[in-house]
C-alpha atoms as a PDB file:
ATOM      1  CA  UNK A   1      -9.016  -3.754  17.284  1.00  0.00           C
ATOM      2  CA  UNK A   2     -10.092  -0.392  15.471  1.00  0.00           C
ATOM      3  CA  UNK A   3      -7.211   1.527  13.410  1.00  0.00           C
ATOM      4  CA  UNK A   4      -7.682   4.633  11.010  1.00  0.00           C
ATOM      5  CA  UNK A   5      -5.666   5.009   7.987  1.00  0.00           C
ATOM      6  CA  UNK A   6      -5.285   8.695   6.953  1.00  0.00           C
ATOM      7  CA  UNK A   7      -5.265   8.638   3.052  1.00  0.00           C
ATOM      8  CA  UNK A   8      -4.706  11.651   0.516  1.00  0.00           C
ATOM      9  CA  UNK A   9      -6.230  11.803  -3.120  1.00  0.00           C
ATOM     10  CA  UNK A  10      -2.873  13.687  -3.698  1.00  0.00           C
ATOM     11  CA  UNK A  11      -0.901  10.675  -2.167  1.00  0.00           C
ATOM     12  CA  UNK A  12       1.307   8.615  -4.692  1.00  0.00           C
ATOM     13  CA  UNK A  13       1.964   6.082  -1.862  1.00  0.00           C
ATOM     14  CA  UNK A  14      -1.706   5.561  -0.645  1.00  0.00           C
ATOM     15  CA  UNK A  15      -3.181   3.307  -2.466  1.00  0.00           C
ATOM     16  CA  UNK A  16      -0.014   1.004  -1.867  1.00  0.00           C
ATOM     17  CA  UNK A  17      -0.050   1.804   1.458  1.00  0.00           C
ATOM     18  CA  UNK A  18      -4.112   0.578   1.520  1.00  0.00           C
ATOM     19  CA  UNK A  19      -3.199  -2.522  -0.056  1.00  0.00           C
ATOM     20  CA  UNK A  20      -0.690  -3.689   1.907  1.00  0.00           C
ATOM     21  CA  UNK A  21      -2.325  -2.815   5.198  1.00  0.00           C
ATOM     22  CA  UNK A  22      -5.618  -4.838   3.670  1.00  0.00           C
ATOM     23  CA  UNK A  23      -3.174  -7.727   2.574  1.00  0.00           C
ATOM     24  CA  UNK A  24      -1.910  -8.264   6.079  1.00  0.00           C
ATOM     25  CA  UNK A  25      -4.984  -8.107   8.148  1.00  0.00           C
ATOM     26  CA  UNK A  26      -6.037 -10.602   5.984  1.00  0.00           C
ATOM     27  CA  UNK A  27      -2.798 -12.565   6.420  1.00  0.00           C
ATOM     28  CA  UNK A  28      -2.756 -12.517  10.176  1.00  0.00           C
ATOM     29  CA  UNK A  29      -7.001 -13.636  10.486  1.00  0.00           C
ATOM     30  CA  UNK A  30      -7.429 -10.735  13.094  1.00  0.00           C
ATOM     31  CA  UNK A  31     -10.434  -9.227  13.291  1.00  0.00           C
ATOM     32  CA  UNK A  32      -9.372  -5.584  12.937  1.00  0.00           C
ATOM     33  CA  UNK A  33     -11.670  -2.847  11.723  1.00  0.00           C
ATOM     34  CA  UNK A  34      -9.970   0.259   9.602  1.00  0.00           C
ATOM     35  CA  UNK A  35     -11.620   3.133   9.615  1.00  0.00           C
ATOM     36  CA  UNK A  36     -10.551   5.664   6.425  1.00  0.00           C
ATOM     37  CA  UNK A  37     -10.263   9.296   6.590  1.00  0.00           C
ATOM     38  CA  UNK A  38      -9.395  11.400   3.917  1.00  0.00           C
ATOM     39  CA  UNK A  39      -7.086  14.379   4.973  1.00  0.00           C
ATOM     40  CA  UNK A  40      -8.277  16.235   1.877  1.00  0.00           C
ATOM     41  CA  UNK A  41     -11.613  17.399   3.420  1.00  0.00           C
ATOM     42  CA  UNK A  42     -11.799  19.783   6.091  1.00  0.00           C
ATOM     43  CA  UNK A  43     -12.964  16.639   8.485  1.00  0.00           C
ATOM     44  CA  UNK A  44     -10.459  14.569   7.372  1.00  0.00           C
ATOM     45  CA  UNK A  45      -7.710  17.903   8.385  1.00  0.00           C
ATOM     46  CA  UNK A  46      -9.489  17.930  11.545  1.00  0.00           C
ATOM     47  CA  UNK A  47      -8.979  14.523  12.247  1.00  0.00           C
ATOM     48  CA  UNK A  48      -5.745  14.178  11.228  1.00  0.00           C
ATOM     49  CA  UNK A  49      -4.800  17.358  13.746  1.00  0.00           C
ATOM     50  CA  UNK A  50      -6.520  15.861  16.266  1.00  0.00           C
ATOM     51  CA  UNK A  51      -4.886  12.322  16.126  1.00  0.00           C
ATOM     52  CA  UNK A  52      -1.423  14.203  15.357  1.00  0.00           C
ATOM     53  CA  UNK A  53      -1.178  12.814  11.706  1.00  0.00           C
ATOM     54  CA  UNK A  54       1.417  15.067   9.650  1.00  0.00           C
ATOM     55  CA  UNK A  55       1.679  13.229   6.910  1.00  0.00           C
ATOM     56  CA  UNK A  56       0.090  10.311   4.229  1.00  0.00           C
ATOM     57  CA  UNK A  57      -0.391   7.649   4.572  1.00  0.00           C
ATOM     58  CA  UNK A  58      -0.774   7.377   8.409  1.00  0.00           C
ATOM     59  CA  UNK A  59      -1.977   4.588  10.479  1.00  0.00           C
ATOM     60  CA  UNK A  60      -3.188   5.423  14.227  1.00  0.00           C
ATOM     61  CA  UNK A  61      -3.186   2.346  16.542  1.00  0.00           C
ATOM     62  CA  UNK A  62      -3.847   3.031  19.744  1.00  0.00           C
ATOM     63  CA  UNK A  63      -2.994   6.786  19.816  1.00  0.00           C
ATOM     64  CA  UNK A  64       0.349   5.652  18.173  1.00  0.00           C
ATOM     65  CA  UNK A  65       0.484   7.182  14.736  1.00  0.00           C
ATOM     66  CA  UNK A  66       2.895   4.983  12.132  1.00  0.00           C
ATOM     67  CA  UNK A  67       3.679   6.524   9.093  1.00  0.00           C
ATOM     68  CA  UNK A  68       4.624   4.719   5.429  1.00  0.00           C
ATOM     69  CA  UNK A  69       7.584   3.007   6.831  1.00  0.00           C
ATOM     70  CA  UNK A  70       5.619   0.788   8.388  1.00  0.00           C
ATOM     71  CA  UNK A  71       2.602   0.827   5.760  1.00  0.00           C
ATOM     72  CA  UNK A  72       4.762  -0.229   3.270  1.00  0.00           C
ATOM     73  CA  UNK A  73       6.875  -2.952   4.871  1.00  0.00           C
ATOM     74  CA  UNK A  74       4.293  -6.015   5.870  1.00  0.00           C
ATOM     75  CA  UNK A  75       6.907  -7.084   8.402  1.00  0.00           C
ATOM     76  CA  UNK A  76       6.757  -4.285  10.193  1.00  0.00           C
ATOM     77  CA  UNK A  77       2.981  -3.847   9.792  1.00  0.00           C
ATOM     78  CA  UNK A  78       2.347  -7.512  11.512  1.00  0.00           C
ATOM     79  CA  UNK A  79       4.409  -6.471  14.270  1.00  0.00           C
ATOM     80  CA  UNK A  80       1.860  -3.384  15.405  1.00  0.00           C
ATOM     81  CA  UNK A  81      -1.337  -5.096  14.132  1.00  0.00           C
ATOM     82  CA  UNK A  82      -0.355  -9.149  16.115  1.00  0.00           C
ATOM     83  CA  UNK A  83      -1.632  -8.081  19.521  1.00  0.00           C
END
């Protein structure tokens, strides 16, 4: 499975966010690939319009974009990620 998380150097929650989201892939053993994109170039803007990302952090799975709720809450995270 490929996700992208949609970080922000300006983001207080990001690097949290990361973390947790790299704590539970590792958790669940699935062999998912996270691609990161940085909304703070003009790229990362692009990309984040593109994939409908408003805000940081983001995750897109599957064209379904999950904001920190879920980034911060490991529960919540294994239930998108365990397919």
């Amino acid at each position: 499975m490929n996700v992208t998380f949609f970080k922000s150097k300006d983001c207080p929650q990001c690097p949290r966010a990361q973390q947790v989201l790299e704590e539970t892939i590792e958790e669940l053993g699935a062999d998912i690939s996270v691609r990161y994109v940085d909304i703070s170039t003009q790229d990362g803007r692009i990309e984040a319009l593109n994939s409908m990302v408003m805000n940081t952090p983001s995750l897109v799975v599957e064209e379904e974009v999950y904001g920190k709720d879920y980034l911060l809450d490991k529960s919540r995270l294994k239930e998108i990620l365990a397919v």
